[in-house]
Protein backbone atom coordinates (compact mmCIF):
# COMPACT_ATOMS: atom_id res chain seq x y z
CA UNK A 1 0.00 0.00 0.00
CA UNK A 2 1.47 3.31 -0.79
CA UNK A 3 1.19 5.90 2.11
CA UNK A 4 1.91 9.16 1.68
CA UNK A 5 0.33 12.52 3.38
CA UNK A 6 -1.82 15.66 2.49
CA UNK A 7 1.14 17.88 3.32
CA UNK A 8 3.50 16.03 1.19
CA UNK A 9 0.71 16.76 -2.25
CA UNK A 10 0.90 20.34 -1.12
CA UNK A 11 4.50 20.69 -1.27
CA UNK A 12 4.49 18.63 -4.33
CA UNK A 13 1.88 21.00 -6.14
CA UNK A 14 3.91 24.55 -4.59
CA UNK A 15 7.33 22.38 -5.70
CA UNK A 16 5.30 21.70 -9.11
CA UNK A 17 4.20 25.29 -9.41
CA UNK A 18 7.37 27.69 -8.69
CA UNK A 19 9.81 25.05 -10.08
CA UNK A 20 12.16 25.90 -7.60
CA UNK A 21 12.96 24.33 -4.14
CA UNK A 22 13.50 28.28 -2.08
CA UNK A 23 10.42 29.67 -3.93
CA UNK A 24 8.60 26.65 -3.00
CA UNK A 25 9.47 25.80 0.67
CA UNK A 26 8.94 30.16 1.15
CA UNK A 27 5.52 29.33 0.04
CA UNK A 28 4.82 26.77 2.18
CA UNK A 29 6.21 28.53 5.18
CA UNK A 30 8.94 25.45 6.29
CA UNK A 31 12.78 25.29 5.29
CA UNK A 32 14.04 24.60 2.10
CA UNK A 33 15.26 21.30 3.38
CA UNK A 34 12.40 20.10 5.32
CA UNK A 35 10.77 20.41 1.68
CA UNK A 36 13.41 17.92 0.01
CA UNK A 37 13.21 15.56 2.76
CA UNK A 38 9.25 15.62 2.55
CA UNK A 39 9.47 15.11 -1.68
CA UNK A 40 12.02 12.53 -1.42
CA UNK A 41 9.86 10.65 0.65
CA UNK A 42 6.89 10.94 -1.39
CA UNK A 43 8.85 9.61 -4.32
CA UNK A 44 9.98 6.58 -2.46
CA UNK A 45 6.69 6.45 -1.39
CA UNK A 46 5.55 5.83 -5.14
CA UNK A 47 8.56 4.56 -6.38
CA UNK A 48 8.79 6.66 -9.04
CA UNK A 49 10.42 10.15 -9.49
CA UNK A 50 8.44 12.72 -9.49
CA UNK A 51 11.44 15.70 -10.43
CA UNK A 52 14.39 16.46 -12.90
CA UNK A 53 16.47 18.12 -10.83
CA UNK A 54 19.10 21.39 -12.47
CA UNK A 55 20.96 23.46 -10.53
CA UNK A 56 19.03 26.47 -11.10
CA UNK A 57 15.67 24.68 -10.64
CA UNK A 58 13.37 21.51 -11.22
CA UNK A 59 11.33 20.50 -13.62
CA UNK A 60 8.50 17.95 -13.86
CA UNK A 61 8.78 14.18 -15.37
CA UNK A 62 6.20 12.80 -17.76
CA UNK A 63 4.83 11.00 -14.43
CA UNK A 64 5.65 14.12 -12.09
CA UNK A 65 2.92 15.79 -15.13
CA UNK A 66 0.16 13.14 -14.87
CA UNK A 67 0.66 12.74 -10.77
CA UNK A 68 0.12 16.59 -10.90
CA UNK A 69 -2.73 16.99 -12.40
CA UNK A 70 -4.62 14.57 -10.32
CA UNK A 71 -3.14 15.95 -6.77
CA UNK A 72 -4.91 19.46 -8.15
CA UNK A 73 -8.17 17.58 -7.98
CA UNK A 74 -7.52 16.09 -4.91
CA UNK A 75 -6.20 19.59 -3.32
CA UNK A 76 -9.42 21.20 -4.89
CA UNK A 77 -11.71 18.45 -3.48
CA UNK A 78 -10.26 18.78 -0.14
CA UNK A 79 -10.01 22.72 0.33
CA UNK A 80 -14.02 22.14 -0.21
CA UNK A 81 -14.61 20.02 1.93
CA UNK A 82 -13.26 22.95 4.36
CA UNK A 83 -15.76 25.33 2.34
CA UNK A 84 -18.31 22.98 3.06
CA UNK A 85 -17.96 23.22 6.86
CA UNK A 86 -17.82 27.20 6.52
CA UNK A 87 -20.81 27.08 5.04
CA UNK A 88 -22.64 25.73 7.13
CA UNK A 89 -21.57 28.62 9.97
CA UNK A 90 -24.06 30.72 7.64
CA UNK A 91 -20.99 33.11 7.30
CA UNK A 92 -17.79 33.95 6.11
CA UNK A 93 -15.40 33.11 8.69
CA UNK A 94 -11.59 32.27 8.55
CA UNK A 95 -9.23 31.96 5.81
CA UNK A 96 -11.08 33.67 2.34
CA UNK A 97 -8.81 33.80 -0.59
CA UNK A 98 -9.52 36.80 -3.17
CA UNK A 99 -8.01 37.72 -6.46
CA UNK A 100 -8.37 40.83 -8.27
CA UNK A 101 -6.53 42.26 -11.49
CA UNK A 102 -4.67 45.24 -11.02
CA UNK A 103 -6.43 47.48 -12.89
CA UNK A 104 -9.26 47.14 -9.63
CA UNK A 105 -7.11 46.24 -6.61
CA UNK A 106 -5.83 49.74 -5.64
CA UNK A 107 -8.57 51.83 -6.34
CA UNK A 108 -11.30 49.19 -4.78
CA UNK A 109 -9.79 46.82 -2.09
CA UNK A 110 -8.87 48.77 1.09
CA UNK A 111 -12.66 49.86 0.90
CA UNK A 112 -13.67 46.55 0.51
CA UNK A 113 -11.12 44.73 2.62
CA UNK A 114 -12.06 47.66 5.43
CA UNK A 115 -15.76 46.51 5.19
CA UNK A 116 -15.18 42.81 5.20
CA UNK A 117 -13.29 43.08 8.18
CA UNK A 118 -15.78 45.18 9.74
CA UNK A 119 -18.40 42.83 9.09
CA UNK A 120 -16.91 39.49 9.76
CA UNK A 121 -15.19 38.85 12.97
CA UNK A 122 -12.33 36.48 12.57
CA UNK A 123 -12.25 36.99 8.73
CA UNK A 124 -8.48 36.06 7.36
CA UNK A 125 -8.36 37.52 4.23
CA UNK A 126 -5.55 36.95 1.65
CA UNK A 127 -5.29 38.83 -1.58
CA UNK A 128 -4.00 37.61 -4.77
CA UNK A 129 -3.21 40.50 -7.49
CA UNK A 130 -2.63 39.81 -10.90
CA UNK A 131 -4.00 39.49 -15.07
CA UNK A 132 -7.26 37.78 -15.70
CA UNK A 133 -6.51 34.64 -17.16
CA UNK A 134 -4.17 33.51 -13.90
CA UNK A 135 -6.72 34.58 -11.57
CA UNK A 136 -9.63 32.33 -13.98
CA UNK A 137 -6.82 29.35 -13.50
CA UNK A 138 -6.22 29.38 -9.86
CA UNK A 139 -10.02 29.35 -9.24
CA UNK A 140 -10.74 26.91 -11.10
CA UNK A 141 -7.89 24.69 -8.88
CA UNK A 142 -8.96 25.54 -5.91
CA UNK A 143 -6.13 28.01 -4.66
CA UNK A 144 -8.69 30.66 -4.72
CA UNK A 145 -12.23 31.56 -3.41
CA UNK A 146 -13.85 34.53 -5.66
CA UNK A 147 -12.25 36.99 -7.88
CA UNK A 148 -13.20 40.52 -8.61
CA UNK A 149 -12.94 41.26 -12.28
CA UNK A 150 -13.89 42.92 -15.64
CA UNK A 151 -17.10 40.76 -17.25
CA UNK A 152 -17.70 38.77 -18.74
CA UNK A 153 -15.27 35.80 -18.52
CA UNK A 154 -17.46 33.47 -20.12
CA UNK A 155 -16.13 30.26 -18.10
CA UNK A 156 -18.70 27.62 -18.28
CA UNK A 157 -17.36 26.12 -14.66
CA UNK A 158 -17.58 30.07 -12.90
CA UNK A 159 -20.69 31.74 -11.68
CA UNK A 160 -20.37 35.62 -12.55
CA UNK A 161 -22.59 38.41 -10.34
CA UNK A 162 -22.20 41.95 -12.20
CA UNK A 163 -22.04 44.68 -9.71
CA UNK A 164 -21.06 47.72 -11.20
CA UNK A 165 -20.11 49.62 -14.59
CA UNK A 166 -17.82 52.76 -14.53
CA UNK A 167 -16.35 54.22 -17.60
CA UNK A 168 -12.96 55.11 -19.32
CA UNK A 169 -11.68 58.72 -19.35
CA UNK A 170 -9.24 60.18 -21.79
CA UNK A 171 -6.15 61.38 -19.51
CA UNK A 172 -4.15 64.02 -22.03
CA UNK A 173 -1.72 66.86 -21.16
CA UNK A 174 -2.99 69.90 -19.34
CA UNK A 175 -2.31 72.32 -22.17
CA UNK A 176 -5.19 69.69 -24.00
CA UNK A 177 -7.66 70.42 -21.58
CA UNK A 178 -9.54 73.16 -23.84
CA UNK A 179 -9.88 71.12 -26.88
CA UNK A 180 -12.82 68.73 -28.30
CA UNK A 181 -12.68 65.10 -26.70
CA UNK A 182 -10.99 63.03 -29.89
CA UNK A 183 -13.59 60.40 -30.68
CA UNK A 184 -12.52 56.65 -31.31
CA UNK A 185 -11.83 57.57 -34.93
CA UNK A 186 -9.50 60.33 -33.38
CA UNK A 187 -7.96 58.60 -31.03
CA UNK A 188 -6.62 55.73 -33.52
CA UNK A 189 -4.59 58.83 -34.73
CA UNK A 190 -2.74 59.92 -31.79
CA UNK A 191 0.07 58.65 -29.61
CA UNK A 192 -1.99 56.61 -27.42
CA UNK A 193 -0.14 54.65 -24.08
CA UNK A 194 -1.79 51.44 -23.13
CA UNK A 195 -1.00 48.76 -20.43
CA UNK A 196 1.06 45.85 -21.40
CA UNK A 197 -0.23 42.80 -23.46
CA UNK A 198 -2.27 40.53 -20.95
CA UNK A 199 -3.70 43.32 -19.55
CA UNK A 200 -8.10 42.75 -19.61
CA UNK A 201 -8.36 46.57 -19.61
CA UNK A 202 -5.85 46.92 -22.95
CA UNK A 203 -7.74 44.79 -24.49
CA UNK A 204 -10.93 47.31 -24.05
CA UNK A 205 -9.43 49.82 -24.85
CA UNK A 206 -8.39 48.40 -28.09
CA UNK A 207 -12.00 47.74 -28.86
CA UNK A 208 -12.83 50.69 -28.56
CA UNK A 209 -10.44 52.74 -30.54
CA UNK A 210 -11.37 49.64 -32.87
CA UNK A 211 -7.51 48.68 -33.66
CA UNK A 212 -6.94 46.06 -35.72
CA UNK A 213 -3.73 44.93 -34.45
CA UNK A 214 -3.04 44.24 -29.88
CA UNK A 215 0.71 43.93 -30.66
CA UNK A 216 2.98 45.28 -28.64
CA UNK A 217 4.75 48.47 -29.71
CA UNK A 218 7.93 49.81 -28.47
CA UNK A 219 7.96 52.79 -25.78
CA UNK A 220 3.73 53.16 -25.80
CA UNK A 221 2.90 50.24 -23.58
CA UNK A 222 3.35 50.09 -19.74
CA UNK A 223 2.65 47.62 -16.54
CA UNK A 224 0.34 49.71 -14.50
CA UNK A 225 -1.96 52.66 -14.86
CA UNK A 226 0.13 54.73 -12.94
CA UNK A 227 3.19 54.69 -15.56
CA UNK A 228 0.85 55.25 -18.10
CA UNK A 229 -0.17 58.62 -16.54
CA UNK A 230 2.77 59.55 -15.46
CA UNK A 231 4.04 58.97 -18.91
CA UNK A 232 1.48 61.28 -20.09
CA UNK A 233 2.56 63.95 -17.56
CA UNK A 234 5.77 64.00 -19.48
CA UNK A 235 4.38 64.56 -22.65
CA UNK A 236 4.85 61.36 -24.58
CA UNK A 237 0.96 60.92 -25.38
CA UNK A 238 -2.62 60.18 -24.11
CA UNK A 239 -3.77 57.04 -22.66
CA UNK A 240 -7.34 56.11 -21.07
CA UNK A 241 -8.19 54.97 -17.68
CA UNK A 242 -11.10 53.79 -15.69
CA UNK A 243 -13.21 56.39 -13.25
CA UNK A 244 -12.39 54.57 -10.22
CA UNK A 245 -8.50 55.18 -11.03
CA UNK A 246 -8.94 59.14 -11.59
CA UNK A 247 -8.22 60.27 -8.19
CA UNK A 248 -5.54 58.22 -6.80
CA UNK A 249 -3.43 58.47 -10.44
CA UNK A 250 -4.18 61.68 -11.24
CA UNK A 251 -3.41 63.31 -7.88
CA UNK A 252 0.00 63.86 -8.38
CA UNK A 253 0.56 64.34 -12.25
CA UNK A 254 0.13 67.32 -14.25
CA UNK A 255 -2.79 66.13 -16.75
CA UNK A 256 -5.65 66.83 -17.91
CA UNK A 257 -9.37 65.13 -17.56
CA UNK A 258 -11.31 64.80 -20.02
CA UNK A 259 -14.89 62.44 -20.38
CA UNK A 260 -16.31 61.04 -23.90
CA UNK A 261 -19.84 61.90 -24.99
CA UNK A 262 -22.50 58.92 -25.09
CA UNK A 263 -21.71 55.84 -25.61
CA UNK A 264 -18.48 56.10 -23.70
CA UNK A 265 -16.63 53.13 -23.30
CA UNK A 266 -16.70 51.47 -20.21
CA UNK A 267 -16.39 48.13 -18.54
CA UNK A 268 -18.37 46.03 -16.27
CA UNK A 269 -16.53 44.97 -12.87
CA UNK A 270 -18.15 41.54 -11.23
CA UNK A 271 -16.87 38.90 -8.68
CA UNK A 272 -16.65 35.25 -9.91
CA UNK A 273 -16.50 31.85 -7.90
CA UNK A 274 -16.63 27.99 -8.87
CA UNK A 275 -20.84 27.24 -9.42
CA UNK A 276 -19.51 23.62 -7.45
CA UNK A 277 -18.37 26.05 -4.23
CA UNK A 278 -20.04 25.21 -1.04
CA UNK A 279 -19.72 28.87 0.08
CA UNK A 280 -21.78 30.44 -2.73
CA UNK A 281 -24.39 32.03 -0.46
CA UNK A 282 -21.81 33.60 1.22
CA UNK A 283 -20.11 34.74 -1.81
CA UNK A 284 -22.66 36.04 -2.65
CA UNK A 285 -23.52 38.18 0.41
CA UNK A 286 -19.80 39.46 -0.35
CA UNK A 287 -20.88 40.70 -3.90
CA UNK A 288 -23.10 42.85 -2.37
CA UNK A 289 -20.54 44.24 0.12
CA UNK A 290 -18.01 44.75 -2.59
CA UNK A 291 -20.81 46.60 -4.48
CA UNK A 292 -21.67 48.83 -1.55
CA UNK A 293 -17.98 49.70 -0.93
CA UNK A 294 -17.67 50.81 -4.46
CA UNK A 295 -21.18 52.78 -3.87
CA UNK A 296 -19.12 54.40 -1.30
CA UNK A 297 -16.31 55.96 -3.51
CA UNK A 298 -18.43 57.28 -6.04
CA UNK A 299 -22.01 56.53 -7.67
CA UNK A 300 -21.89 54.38 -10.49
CA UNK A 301 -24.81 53.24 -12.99
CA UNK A 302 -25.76 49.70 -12.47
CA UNK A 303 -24.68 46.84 -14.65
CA UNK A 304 -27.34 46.18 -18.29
């Protein structure tokens, strides 16, 4: 009979994931050689290795591959069956994992974090920032609980709640600020800045300039919204952001606001979760709060 332990699969899967023994055993809050001795045992334990190991970092066998993908499952199942035990406290209590993309997370979060914390005694929360389609991936395994995001994600496994829609504004230099807002047609003309490739919120504003190519292009694209309006500041070009962003980025660069006439772009911001997650009700009782602590920066119209 082969024996081997819950902890040992979750070292395997953090081992698995950063492909390197420091960044793994960090993860997993233990030493990096308390994390060899636990994955050497585990491959005893199934007789078969699990690891290439370089001298830089480790890589998966063929087995290692097909052993992974069936501990995710297993990890998944068994972080549920804490959810399931949550749930039936009628509340959100202890550890609640949320991801967000960073075009949300530092405009939105320490009025929603503020709230949750308010609300639920005992509440852990851990944050996870970064692009859409890693958040979509680590829900789906289990490694997180809900995710607040642009809609729609159109993942047949997620349940999606809209809860609000803000728009885009044009951010230009201050000696713009007298002239006609550029329409989309304009805009394709002019030096805009946009965030990186992988970026949810490029991809909008793509759409709605109505380019025909997303490729990068050299000394116009940036990792955060906060470059791009700084970059503006300097006089390199325009570049569009969303409302909730206005304040905090605009604060302390020398720009311009400007707002486009009806039908504005804009983008719809929703929380997702697994439709198989025990603590749906009380995901969904968070929706609300999230929507009430964006009520509480600024109105916004409701999602169509």
């Amino acid at each position: 009979m082969i024996n081997f332990t819950l902890r040992q699969l979750r070292y395997f899967e953090s081992l698995s994931r950063h492909g390197h023994f420091g960044r793994a055993a960090e993860a997993c809050a233990i030493s990096q050689p308390a994390l060899s001795v636990q994955i050497k045992e585990l491959e005893e334990s199934l007789g078969m290795q699990l690891f290439e190991r370089g001298a830089r970092q480790v890589r998966l066998t063929g087995f290692g591959e097909e052993f992974a993908r069936h501990v995710r499952e297993i990890l998944r199942a068994t972080d549920e069956l804490g959810e399931l035990a949550r749930a039936s406290r009628d509340r959100l209590v202890g550890r609640l994992r949320i991801g967000v993309i960073p075009t949300i997370a530092p405009y939105l979060l320490p009025a929603v974090i503020g709230n949750l914390s308010r609300l639920y005694d005992g509440l852990d929360i851990h944050v996870r920032e970064t692009m859409t389609m890693k958040l979509l991936q680590e829900l789906k395994e289990g490694r997180l609980d809900t995710a607040i995001v642009a809609l729609p994600v159109s993942e047949p496994s997620l349940a999606e709640v809209a809860l609000f829609s803000e728009e885009f504004v044009l951010i230009r230099p201050p000696q713009d600020a007298g002239k006609p807002v550029p329409d989309r047609d304009m805009l394709r003309e002019m030096r805009l800045l946009l965030l990186e490739e992988g970026h949810c919120f490029r991809d909008q504003a793509l759409t709605f300039c109505n380019f025909q190519s997303a490729a990068p292009r050299e000394g116009l694209d940036a990792s955060s919204l906060s470059t791009l309006v700084q970059m503006v500041s300097a006089g390199i070009g325009v570049t569009l952001i969303p409302e909730m962003a206005v304040p905090v980025e605009t604060r302390s660069a020398s720009v311009s606001i400007a707002r486009f006439a009806d039908p504005a772009p804009s983008r719809t911001i929703g929380m997702i979760w697994r439709k198989t997650s025990p603590l749906a009700p009380q995901l969904l009782e968070m929706s609300r709060i999230v929507r009430q602590s964006a009520d509480g920066l600024y109105p916004r119209p409701a999602p169509a």
